[in-house]
C-alpha atoms as a PDB file:
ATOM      1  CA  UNK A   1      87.466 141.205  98.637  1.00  0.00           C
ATOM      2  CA  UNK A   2      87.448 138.448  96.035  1.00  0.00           C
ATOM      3  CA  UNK A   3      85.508 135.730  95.983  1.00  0.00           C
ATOM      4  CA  UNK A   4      88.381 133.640  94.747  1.00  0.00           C
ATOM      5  CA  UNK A   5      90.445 134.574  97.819  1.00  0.00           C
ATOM      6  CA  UNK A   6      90.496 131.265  99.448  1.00  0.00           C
ATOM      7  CA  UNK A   7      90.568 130.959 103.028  1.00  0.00           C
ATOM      8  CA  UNK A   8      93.338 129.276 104.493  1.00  0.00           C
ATOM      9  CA  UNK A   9      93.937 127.682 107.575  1.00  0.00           C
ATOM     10  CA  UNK A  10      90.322 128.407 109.359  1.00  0.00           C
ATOM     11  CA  UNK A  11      88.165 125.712 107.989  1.00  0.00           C
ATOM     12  CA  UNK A  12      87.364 123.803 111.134  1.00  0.00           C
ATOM     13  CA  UNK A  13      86.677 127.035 112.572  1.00  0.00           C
ATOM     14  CA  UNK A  14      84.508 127.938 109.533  1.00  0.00           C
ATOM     15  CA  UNK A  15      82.864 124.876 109.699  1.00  0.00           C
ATOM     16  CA  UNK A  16      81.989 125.618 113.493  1.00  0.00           C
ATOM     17  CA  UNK A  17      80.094 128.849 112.338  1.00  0.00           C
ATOM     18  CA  UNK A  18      78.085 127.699 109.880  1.00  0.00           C
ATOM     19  CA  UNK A  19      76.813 124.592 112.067  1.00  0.00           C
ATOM     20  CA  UNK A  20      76.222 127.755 114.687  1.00  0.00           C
ATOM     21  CA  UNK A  21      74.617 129.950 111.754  1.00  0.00           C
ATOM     22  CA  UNK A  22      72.518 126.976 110.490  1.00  0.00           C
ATOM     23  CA  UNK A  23      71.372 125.792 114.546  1.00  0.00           C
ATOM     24  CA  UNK A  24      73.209 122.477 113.923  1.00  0.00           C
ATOM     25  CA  UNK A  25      75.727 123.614 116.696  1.00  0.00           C
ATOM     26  CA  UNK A  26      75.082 123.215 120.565  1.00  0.00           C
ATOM     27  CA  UNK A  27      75.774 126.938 121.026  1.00  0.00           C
ATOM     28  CA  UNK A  28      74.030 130.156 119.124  1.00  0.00           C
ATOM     29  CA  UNK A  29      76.305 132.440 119.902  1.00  0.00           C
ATOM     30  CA  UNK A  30      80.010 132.730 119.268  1.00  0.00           C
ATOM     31  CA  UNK A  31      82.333 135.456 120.557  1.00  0.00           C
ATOM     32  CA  UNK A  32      85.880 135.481 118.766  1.00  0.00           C
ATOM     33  CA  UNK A  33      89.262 136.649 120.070  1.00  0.00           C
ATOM     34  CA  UNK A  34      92.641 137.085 118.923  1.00  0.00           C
ATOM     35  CA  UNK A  35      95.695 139.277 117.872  1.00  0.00           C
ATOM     36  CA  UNK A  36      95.548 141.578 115.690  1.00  0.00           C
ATOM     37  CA  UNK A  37      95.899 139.776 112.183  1.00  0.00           C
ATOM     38  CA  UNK A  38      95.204 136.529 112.995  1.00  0.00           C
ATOM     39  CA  UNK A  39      92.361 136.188 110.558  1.00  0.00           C
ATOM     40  CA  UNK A  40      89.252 137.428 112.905  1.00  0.00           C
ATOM     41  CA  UNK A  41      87.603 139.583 110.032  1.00  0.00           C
ATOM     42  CA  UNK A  42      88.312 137.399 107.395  1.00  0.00           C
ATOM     43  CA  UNK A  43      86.438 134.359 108.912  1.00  0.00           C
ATOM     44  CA  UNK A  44      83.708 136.504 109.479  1.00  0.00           C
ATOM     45  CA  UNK A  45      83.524 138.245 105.979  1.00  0.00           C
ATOM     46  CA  UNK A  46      83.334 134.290 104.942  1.00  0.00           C
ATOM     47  CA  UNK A  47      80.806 132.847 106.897  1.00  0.00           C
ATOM     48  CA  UNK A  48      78.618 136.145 106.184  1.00  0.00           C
ATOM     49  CA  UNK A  49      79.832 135.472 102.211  1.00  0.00           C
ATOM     50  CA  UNK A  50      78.081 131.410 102.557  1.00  0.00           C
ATOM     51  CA  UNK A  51      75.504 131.863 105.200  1.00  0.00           C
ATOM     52  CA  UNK A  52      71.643 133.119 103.871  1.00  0.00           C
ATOM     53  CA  UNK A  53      70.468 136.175 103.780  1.00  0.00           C
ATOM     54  CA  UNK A  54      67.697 135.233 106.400  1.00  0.00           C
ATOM     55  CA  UNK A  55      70.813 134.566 109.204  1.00  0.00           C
ATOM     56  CA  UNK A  56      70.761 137.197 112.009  1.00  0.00           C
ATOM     57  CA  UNK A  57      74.118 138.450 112.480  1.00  0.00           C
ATOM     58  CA  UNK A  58      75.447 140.346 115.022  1.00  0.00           C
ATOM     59  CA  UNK A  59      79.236 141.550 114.759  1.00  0.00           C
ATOM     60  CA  UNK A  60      80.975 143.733 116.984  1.00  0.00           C
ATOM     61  CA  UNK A  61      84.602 145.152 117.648  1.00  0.00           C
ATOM     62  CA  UNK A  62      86.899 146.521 120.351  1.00  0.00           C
ATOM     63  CA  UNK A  63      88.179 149.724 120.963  1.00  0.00           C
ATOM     64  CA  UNK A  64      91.491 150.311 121.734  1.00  0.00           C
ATOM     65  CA  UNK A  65      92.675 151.982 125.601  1.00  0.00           C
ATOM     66  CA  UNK A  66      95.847 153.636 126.589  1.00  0.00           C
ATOM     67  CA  UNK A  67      95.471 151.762 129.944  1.00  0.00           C
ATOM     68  CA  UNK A  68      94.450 148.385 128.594  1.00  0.00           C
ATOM     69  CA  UNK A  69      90.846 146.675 127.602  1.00  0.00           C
ATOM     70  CA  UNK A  70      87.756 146.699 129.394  1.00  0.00           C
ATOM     71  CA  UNK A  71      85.837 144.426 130.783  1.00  0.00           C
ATOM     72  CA  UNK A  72      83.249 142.951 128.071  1.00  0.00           C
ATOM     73  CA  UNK A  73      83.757 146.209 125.476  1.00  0.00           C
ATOM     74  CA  UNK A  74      83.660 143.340 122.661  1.00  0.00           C
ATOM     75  CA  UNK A  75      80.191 142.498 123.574  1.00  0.00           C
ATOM     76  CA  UNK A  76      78.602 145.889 124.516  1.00  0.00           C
ATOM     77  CA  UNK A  77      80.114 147.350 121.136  1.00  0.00           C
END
């Protein structure tokens, strides 16, 4: 991905995670959530493109069920 790819439409939520990154944020943990090309990986690929190198980060994904999700797979994964 380019750099100059600008990121449209997520800044507030950008902003969010980089006060949450940075410990400026009343939460240190964020889980996100949405439909399938809404933008999820792409705000993450950003914040993990302006945030230091010293920032733990933790990323994990879903798997996909013939009979629907399960319970907290998003965080165990």
């Amino acid at each position: 991905m380019s750099d100059a790819e600008p990121l449209i439409g997520r800044e507030a939520e950008l902003a969010l995670l980089i006060d949450v990154a940075a410990g400026r944020a009343d939460r240190s943990a964020v889980l996100l959530g949405g439909d399938a090309g809404m933008g999820k990986t792409r705000l993450v690929e950003e914040l993990h493109r302006r945030v230091p190198d010293e920032v733990v980060r933790a990323v994990g994904a879903c798997i996909h069920t013939a009979h629907g999700a399960l319970p907290l797979v998003a965080v165990t994964e």
